[in-house]
C-alpha atoms as a PDB file:
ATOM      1  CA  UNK A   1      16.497  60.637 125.051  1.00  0.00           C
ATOM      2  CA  UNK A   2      18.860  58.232 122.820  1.00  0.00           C
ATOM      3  CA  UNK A   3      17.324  56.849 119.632  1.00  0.00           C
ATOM      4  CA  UNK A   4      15.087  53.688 119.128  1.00  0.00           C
ATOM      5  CA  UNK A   5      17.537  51.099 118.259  1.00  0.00           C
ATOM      6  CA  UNK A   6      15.329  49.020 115.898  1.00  0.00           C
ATOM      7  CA  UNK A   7      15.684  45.422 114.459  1.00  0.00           C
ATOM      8  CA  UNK A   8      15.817  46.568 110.625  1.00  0.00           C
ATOM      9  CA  UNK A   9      12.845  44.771 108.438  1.00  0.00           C
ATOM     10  CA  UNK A  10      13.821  41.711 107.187  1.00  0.00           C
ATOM     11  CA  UNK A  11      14.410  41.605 103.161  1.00  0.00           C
ATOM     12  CA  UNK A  12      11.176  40.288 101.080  1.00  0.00           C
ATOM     13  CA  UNK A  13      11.881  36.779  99.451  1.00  0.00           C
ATOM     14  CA  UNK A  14      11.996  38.858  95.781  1.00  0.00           C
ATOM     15  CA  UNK A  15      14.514  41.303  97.173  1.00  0.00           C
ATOM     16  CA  UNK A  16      16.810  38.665  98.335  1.00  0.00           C
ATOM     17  CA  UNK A  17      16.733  36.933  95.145  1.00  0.00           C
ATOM     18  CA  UNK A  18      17.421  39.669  93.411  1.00  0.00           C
ATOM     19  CA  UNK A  19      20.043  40.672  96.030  1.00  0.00           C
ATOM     20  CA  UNK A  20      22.132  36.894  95.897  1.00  0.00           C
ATOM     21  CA  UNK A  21      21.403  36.889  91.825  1.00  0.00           C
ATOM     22  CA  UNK A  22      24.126  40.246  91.809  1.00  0.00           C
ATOM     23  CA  UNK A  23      26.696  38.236  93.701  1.00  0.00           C
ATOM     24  CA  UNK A  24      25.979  34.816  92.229  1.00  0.00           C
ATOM     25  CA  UNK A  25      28.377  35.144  89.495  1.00  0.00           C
ATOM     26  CA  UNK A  26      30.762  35.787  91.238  1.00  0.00           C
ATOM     27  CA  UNK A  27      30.695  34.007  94.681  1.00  0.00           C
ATOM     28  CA  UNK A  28      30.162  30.472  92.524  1.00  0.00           C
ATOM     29  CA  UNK A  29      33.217  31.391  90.852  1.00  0.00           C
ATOM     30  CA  UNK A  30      35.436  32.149  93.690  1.00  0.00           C
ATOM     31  CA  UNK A  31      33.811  28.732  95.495  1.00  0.00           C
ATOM     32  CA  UNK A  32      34.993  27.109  92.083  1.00  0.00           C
ATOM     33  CA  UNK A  33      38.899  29.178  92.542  1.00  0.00           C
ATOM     34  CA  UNK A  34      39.152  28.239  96.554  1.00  0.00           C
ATOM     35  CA  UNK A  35      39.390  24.071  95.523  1.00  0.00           C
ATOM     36  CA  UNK A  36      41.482  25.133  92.437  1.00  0.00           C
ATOM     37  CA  UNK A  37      44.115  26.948  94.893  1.00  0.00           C
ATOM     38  CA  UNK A  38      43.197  24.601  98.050  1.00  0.00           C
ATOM     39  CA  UNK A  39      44.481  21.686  95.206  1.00  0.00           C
ATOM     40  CA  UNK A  40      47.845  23.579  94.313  1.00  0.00           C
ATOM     41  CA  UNK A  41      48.835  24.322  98.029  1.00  0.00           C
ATOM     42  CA  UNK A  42      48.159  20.726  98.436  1.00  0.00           C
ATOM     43  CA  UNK A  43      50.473  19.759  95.515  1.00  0.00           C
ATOM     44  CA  UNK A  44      52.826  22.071  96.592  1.00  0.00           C
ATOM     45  CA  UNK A  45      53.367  20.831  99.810  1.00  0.00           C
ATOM     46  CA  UNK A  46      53.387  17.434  98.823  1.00  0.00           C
ATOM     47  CA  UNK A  47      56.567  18.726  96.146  1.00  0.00           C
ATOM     48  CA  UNK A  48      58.393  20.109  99.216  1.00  0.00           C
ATOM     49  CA  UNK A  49      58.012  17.044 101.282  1.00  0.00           C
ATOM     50  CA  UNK A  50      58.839  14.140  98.465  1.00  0.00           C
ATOM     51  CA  UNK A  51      62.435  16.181  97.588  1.00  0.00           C
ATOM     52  CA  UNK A  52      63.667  16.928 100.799  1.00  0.00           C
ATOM     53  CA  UNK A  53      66.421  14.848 102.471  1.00  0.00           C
ATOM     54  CA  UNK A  54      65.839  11.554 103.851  1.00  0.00           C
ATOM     55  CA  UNK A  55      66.658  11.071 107.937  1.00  0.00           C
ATOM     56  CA  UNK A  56      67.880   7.408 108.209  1.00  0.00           C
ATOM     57  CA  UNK A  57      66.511   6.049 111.725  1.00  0.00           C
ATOM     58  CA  UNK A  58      70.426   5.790 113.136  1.00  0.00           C
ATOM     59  CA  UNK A  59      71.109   9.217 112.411  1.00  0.00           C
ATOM     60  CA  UNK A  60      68.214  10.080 113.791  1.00  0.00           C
ATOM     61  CA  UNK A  61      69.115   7.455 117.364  1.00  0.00           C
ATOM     62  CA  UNK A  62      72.194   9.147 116.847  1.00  0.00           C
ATOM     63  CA  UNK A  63      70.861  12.715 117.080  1.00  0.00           C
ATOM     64  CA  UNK A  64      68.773  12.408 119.969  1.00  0.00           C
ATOM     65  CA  UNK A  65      71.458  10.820 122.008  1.00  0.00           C
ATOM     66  CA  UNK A  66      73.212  14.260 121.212  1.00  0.00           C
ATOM     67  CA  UNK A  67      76.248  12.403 119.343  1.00  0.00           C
ATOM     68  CA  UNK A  68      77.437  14.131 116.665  1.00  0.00           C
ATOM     69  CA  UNK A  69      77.909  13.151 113.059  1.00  0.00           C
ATOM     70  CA  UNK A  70      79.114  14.143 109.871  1.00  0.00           C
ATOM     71  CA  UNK A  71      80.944  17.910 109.658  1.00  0.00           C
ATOM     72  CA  UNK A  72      81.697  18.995 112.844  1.00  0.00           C
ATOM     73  CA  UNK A  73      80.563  22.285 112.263  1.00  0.00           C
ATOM     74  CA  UNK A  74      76.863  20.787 110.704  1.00  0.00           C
ATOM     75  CA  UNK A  75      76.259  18.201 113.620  1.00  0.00           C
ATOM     76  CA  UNK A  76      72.510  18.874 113.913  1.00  0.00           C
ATOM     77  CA  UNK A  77      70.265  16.408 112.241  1.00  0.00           C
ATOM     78  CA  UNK A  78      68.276  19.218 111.116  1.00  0.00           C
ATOM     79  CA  UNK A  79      71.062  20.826 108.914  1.00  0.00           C
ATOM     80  CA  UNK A  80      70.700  19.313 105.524  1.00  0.00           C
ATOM     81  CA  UNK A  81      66.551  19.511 105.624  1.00  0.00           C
ATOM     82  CA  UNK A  82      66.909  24.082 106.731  1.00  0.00           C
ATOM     83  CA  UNK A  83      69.066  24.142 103.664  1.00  0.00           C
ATOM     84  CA  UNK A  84      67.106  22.754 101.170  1.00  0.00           C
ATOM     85  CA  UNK A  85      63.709  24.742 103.165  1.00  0.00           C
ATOM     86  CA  UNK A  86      66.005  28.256 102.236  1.00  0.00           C
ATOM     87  CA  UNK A  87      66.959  26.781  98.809  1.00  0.00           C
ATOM     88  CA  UNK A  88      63.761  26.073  98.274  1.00  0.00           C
ATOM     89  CA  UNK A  89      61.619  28.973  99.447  1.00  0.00           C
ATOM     90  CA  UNK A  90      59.744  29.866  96.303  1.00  0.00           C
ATOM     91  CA  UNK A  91      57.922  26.220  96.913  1.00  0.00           C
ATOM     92  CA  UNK A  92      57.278  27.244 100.843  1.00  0.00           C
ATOM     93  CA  UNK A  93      55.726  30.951  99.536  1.00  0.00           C
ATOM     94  CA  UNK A  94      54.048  29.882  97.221  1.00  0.00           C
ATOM     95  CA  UNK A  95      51.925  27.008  99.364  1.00  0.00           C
ATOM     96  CA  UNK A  96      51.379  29.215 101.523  1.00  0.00           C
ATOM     97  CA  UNK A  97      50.077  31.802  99.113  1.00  0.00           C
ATOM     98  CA  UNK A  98      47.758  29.712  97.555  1.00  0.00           C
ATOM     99  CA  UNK A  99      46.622  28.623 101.024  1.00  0.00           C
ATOM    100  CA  UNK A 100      45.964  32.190 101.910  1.00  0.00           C
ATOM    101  CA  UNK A 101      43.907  32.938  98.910  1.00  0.00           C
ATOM    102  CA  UNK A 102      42.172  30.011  99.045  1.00  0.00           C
ATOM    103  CA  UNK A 103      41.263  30.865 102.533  1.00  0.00           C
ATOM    104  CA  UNK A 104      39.994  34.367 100.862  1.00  0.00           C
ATOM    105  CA  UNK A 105      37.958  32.869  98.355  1.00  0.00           C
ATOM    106  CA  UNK A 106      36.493  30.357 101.238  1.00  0.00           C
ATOM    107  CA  UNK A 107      35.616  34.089 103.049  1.00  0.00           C
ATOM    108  CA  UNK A 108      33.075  34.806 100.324  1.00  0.00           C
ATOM    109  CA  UNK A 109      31.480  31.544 100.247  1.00  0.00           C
ATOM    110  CA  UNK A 110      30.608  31.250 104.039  1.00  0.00           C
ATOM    111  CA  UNK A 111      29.484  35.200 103.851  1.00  0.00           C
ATOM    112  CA  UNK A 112      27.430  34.247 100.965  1.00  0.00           C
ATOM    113  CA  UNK A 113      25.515  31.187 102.460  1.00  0.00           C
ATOM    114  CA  UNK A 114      25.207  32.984 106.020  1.00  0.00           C
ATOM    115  CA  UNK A 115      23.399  35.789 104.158  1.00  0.00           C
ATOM    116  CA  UNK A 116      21.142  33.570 102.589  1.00  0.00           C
ATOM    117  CA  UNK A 117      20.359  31.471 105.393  1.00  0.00           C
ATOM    118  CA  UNK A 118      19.913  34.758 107.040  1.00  0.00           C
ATOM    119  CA  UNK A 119      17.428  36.193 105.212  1.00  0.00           C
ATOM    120  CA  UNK A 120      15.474  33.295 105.099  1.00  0.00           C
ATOM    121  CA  UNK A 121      15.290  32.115 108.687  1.00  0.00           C
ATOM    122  CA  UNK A 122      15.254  35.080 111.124  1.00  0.00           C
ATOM    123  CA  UNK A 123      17.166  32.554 114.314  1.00  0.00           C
ATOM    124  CA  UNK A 124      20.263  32.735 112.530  1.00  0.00           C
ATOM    125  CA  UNK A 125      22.641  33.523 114.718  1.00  0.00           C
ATOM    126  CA  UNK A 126      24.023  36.990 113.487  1.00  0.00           C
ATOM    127  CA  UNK A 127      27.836  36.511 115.235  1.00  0.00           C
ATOM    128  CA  UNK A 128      28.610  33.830 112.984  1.00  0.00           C
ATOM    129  CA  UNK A 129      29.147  36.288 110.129  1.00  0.00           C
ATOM    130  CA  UNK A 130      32.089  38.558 111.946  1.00  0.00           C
ATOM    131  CA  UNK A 131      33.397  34.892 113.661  1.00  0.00           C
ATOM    132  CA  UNK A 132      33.852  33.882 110.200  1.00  0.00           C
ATOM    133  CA  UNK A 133      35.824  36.519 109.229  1.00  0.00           C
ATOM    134  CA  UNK A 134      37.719  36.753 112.185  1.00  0.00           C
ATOM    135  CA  UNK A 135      38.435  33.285 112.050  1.00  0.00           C
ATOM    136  CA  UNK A 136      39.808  33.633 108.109  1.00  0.00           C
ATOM    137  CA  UNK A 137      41.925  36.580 108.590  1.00  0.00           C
ATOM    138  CA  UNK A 138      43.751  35.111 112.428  1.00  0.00           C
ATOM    139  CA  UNK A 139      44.715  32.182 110.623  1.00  0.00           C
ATOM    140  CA  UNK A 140      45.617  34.293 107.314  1.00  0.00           C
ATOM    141  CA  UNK A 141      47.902  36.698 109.648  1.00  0.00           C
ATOM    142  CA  UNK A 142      49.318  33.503 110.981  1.00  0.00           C
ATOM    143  CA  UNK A 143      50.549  32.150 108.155  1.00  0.00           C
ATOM    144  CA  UNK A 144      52.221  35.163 106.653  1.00  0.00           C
ATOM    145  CA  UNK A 145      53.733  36.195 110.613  1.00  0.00           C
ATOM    146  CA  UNK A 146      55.279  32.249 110.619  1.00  0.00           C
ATOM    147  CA  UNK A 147      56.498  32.333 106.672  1.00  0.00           C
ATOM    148  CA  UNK A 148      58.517  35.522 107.242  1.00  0.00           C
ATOM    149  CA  UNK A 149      59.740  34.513 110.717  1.00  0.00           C
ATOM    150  CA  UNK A 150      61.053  31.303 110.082  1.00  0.00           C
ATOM    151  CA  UNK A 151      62.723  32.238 106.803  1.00  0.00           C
ATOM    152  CA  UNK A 152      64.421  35.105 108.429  1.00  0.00           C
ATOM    153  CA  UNK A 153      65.250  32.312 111.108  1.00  0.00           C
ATOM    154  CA  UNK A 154      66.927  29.800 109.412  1.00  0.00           C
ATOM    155  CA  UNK A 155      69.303  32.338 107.346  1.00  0.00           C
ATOM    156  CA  UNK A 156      70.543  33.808 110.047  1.00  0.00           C
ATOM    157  CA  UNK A 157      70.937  30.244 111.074  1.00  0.00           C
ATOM    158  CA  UNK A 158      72.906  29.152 108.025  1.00  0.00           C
ATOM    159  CA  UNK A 159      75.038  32.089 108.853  1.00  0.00           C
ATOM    160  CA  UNK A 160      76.224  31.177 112.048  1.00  0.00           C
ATOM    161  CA  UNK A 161      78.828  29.165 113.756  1.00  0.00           C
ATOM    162  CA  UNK A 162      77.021  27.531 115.769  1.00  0.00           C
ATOM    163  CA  UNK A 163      74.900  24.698 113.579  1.00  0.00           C
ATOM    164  CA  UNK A 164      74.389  22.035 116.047  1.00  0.00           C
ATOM    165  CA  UNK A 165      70.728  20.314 116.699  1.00  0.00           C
ATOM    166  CA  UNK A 166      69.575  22.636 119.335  1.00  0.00           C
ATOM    167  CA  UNK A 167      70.267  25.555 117.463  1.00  0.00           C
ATOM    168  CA  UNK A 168      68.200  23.829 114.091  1.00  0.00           C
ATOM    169  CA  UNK A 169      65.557  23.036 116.411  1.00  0.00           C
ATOM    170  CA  UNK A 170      65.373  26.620 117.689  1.00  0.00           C
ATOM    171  CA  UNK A 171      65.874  27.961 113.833  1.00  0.00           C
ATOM    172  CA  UNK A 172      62.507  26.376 113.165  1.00  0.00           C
ATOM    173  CA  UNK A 173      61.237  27.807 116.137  1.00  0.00           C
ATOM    174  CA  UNK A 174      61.218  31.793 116.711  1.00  0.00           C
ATOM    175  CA  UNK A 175      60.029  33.705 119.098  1.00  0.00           C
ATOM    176  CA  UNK A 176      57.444  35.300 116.632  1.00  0.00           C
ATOM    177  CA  UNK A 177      56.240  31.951 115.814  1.00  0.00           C
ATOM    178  CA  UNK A 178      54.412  31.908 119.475  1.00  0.00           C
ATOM    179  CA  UNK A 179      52.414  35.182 118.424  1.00  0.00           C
ATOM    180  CA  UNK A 180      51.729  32.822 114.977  1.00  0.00           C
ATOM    181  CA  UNK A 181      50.730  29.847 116.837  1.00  0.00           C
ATOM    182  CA  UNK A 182      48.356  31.970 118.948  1.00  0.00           C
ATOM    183  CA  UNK A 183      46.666  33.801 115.923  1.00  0.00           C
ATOM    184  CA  UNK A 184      46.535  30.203 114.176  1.00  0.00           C
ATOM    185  CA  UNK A 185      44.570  28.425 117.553  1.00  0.00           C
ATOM    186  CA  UNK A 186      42.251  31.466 117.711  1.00  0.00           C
ATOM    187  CA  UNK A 187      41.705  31.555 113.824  1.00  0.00           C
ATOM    188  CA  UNK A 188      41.047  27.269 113.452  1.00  0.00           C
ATOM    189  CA  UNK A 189      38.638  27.262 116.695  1.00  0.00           C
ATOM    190  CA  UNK A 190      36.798  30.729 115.092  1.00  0.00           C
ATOM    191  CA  UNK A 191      36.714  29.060 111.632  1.00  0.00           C
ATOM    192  CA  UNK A 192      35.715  25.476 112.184  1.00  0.00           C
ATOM    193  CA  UNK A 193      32.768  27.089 114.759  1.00  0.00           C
ATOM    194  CA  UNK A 194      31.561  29.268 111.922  1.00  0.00           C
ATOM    195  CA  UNK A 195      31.936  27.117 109.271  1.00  0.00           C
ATOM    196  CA  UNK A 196      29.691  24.336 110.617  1.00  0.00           C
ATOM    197  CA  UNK A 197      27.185  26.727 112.278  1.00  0.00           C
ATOM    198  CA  UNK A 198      26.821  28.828 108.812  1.00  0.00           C
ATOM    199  CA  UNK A 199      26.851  25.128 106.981  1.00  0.00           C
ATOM    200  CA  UNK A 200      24.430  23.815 109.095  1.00  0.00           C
ATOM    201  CA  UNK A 201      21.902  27.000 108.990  1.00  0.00           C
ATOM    202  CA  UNK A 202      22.120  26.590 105.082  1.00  0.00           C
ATOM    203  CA  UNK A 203      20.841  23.133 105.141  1.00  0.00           C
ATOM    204  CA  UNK A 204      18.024  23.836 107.783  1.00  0.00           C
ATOM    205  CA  UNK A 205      16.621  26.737 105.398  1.00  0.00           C
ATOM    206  CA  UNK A 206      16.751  24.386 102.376  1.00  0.00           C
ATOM    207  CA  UNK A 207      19.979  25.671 100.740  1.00  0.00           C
ATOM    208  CA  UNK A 208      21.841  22.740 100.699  1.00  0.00           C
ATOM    209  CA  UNK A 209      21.391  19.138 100.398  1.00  0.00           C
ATOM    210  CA  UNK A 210      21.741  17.105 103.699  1.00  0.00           C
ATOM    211  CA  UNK A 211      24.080  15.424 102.186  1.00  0.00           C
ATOM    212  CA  UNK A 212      26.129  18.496 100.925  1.00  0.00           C
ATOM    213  CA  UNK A 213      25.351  20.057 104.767  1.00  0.00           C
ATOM    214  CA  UNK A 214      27.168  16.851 105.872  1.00  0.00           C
ATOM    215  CA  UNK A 215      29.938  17.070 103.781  1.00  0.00           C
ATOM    216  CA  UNK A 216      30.610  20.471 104.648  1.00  0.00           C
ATOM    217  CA  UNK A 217      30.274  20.318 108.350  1.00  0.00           C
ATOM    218  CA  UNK A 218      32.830  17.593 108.437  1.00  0.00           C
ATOM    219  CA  UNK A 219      34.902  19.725 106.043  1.00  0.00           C
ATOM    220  CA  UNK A 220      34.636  22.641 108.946  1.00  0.00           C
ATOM    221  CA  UNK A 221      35.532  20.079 111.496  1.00  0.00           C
ATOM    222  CA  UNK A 222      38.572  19.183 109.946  1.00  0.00           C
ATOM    223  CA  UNK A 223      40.101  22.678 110.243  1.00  0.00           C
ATOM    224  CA  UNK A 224      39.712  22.358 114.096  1.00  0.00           C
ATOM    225  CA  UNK A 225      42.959  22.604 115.267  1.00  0.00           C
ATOM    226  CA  UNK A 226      42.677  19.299 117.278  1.00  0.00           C
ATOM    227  CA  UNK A 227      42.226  17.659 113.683  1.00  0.00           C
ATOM    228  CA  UNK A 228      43.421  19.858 111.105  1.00  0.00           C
ATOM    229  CA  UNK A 229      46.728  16.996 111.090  1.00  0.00           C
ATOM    230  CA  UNK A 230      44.146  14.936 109.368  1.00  0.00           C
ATOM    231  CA  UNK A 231      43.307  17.833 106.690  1.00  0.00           C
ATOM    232  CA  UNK A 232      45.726  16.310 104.386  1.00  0.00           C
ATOM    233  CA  UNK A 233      44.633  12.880 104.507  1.00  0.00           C
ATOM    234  CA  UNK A 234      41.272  13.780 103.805  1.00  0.00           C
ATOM    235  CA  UNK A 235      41.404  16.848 101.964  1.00  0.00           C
ATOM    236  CA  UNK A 236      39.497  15.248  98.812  1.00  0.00           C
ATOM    237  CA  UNK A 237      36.020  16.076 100.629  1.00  0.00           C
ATOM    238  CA  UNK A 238      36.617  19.645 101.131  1.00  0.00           C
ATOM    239  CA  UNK A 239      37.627  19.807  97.533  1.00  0.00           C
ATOM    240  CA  UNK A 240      34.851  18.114  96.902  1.00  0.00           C
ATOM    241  CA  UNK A 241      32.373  20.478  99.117  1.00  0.00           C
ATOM    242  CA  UNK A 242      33.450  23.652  97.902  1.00  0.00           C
ATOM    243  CA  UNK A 243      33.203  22.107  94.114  1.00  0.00           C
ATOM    244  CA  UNK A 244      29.711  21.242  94.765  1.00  0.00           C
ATOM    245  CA  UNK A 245      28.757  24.670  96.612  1.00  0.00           C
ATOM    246  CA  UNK A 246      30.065  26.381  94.016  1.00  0.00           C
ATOM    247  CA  UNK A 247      27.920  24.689  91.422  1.00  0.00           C
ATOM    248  CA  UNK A 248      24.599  24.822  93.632  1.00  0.00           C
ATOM    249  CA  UNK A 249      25.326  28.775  94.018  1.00  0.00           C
ATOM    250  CA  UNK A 250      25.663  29.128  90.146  1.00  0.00           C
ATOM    251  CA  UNK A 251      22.597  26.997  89.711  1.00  0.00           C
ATOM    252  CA  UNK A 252      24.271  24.352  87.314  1.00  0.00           C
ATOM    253  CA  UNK A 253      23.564  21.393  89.488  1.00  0.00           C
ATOM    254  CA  UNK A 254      22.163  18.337  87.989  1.00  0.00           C
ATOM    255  CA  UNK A 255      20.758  15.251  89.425  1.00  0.00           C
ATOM    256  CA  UNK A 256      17.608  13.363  91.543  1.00  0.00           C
ATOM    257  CA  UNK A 257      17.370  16.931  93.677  1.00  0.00           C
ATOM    258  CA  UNK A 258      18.713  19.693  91.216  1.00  0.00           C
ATOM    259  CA  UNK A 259      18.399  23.309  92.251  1.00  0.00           C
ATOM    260  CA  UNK A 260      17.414  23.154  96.344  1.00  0.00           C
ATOM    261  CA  UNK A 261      14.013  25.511  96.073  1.00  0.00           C
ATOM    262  CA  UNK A 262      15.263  27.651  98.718  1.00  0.00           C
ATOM    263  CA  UNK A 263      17.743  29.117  96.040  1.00  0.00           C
ATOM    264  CA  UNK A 264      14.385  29.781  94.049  1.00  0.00           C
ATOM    265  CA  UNK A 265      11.623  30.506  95.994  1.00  0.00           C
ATOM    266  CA  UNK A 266      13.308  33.068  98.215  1.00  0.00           C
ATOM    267  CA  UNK A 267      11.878  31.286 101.696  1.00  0.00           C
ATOM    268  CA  UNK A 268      12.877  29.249 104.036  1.00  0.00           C
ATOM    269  CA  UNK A 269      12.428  25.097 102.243  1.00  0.00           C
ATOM    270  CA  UNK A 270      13.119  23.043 105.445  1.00  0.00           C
ATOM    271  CA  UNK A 271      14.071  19.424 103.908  1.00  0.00           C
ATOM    272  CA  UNK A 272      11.394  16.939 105.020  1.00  0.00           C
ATOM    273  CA  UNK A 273      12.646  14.751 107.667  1.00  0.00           C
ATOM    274  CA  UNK A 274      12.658  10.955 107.646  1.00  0.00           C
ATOM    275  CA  UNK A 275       9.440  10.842 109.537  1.00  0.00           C
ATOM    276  CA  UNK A 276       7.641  12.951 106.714  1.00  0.00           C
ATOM    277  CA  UNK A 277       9.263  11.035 103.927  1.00  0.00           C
ATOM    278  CA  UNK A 278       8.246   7.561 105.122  1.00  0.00           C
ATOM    279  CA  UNK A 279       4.296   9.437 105.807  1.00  0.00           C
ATOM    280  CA  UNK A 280       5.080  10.461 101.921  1.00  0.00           C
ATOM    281  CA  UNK A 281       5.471   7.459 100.510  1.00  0.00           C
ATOM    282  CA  UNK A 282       2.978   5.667 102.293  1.00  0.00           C
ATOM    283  CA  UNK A 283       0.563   7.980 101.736  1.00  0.00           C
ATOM    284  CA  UNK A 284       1.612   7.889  97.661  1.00  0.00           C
ATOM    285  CA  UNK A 285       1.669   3.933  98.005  1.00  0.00           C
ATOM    286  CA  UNK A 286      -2.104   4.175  99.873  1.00  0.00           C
ATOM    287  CA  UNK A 287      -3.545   6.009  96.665  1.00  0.00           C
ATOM    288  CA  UNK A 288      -1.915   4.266  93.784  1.00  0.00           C
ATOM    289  CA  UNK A 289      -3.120   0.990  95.263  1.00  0.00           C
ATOM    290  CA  UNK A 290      -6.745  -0.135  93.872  1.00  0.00           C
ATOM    291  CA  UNK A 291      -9.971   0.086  95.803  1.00  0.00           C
ATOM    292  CA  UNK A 292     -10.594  -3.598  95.542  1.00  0.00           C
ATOM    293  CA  UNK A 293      -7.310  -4.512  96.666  1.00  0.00           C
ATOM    294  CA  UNK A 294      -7.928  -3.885 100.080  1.00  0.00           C
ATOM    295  CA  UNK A 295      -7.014  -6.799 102.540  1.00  0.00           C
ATOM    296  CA  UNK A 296     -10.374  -7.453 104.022  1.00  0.00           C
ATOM    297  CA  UNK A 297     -11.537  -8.562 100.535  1.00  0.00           C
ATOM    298  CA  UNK A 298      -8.683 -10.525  99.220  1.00  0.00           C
ATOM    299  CA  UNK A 299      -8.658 -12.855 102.752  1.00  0.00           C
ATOM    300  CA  UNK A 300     -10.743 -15.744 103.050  1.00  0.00           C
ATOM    301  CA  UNK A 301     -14.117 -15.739 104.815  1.00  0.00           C
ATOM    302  CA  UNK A 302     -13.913 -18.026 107.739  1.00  0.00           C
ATOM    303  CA  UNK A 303     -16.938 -20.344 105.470  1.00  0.00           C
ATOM    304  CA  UNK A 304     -14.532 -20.748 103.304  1.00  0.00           C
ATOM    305  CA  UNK A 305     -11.752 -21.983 105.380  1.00  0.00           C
ATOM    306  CA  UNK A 306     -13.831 -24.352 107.170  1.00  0.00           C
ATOM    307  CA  UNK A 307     -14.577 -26.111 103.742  1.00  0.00           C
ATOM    308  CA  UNK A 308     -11.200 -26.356 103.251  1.00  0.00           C
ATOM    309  CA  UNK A 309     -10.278 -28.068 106.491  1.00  0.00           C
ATOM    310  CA  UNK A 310     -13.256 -30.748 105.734  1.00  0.00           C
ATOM    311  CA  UNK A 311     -11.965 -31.465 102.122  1.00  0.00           C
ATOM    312  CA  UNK A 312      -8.369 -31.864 103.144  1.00  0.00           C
ATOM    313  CA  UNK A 313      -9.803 -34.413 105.877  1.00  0.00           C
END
């Protein structure tokens, strides 16, 4: 008869505290290192674009009516901007190799928080944790597959006779860059899913903030590849996010809230809703306000108000 395949015993709140407290350390600190390195891939893509050759719009008419300009022999549009892309490939690397270990250090983080939310609410969805890392390494693969195929592209480009706009267009485009493409859909749709599912189970056990949890499920929406153009207009808030998760991990947050009791307590600390808080406070107002204050004693008796009315008349 095959085994008894048994759910194992969930942790007790004072072994998963001591559990996180051995990775604290260090999973705070590589939250900290993933906006440090998501910051210099940033810079370093803004560098590449700001010295690159500028396109003037009637070179650019003139292109796409397929009229040729310039050398004969460098008629593509696209000439001048692959040369300074291979002359400048140390920028190109090393964007994308800060984007790849930021993407690393983001690994740890989202591993950290599902384990926590894990052990503290039992519905967590357990395929979220190998999504995540599937997610992290497609779009990891992707990168490195697209940096080696389009630099090996273009110099073989710059090599040959044939320099004219097709050919630049198809420089920037190799065949391996498909297989790239793929891995890099499959990766943002497996990242952004995890990352806001994982994000969102953290806030419901009282990990994060609702307004951290908000901030970071917009963060994991904007690595969906439908939006991930927008990443660099808005990549402030995942800076942001990960600077703040990495702070509430190491316990050095400060503030109204401080330290989410989840983090301490080892259970499950659902945040009240707004129902609760507004039964809070009026509750709180109900028994700071005196006895005699009551508004049956501080309205008028109707006796009253009838001698009133007589005076006034």
């Amino acid at each position: 008869m095959p085994a008894d395949v048994t759910t194992p015993a969930p942790l007790s709140p004072e072994a998963l505290l001591e559990r996180e407290a051995d990775q604290r350390q260090r999973t705070g600190v590589l939250a900290l290192a993933a906006a440090i390195f998501l910051v210099i891939s940033s810079l370093l893509s803004a560098l590449l674009r700001s010295g690159g050759p500028d396109v003037l719009l009637l070179d650019g008419l003139r292109d796409a009516a397929g009229e040729p300009f310039g050398d004969p022999r460098r008629a593509g549009l696209l000439n001048d901007q692959l040369d300074y892309m291979h002359s400048h490939l140390g920028l190109v690397a090393g964007g994308m190799v800060a984007q790849i270990i930021y993407l690393s250090c983001l690994a740890f983080v989202l591993i950290y928080l599902f384990d926590a939310a894990k052990g503290r609410r039992r519905e967590t969805q357990p395929w979220l944790r190998s999504l995540a890392l599937a997610g992290i390494a497609a779009t990891a693969v992707a990168l490195i597959i697209q940096l080696i195929a389009v630099h090996i592209s273009i110099g073989d480009f710059l090599n040959a006779s044939n320099q004219d706009s097709q050919a630049a267009r198809d420089a920037l485009k190799p065949p391996a860059t498909q297989i790239a493409g793929l891995l890099g859909l499959f990766g943002g749709l497996a990242l952004s899913i995890s990352w806001v599912m994982i994000v969102l189970n953290a806030m419901r056990t009282g990990l994060l903030t609702r307004f951290i949890g908000t901030l970071g499920m917009f963060s994991g929406v904007l690595v969906f590849p439908l939006f991930s153009q927008y990443l660099s207009n808005l990549i402030i808030v995942v800076i942001f996010w990960l600077v703040a998760v990495g702070l509430t991990i190491l316990q050095l947050v400060r503030g109204r809230q401080g330290i989410p009791p989840a983090w301490l307590t080892g259970k499950a600390e659902p945040w009240p809703t707004a129902a609760q808080v507004r039964e809070q406070r009026q509750a709180l107002a109900a028994k700071d306000k005196p006895a005699g204050d009551s508004p049956e004693e501080d309205a008028p008796s109707p006796a009253t108000s009838a001698r009133k009315r007589k005076r006034r008349s």
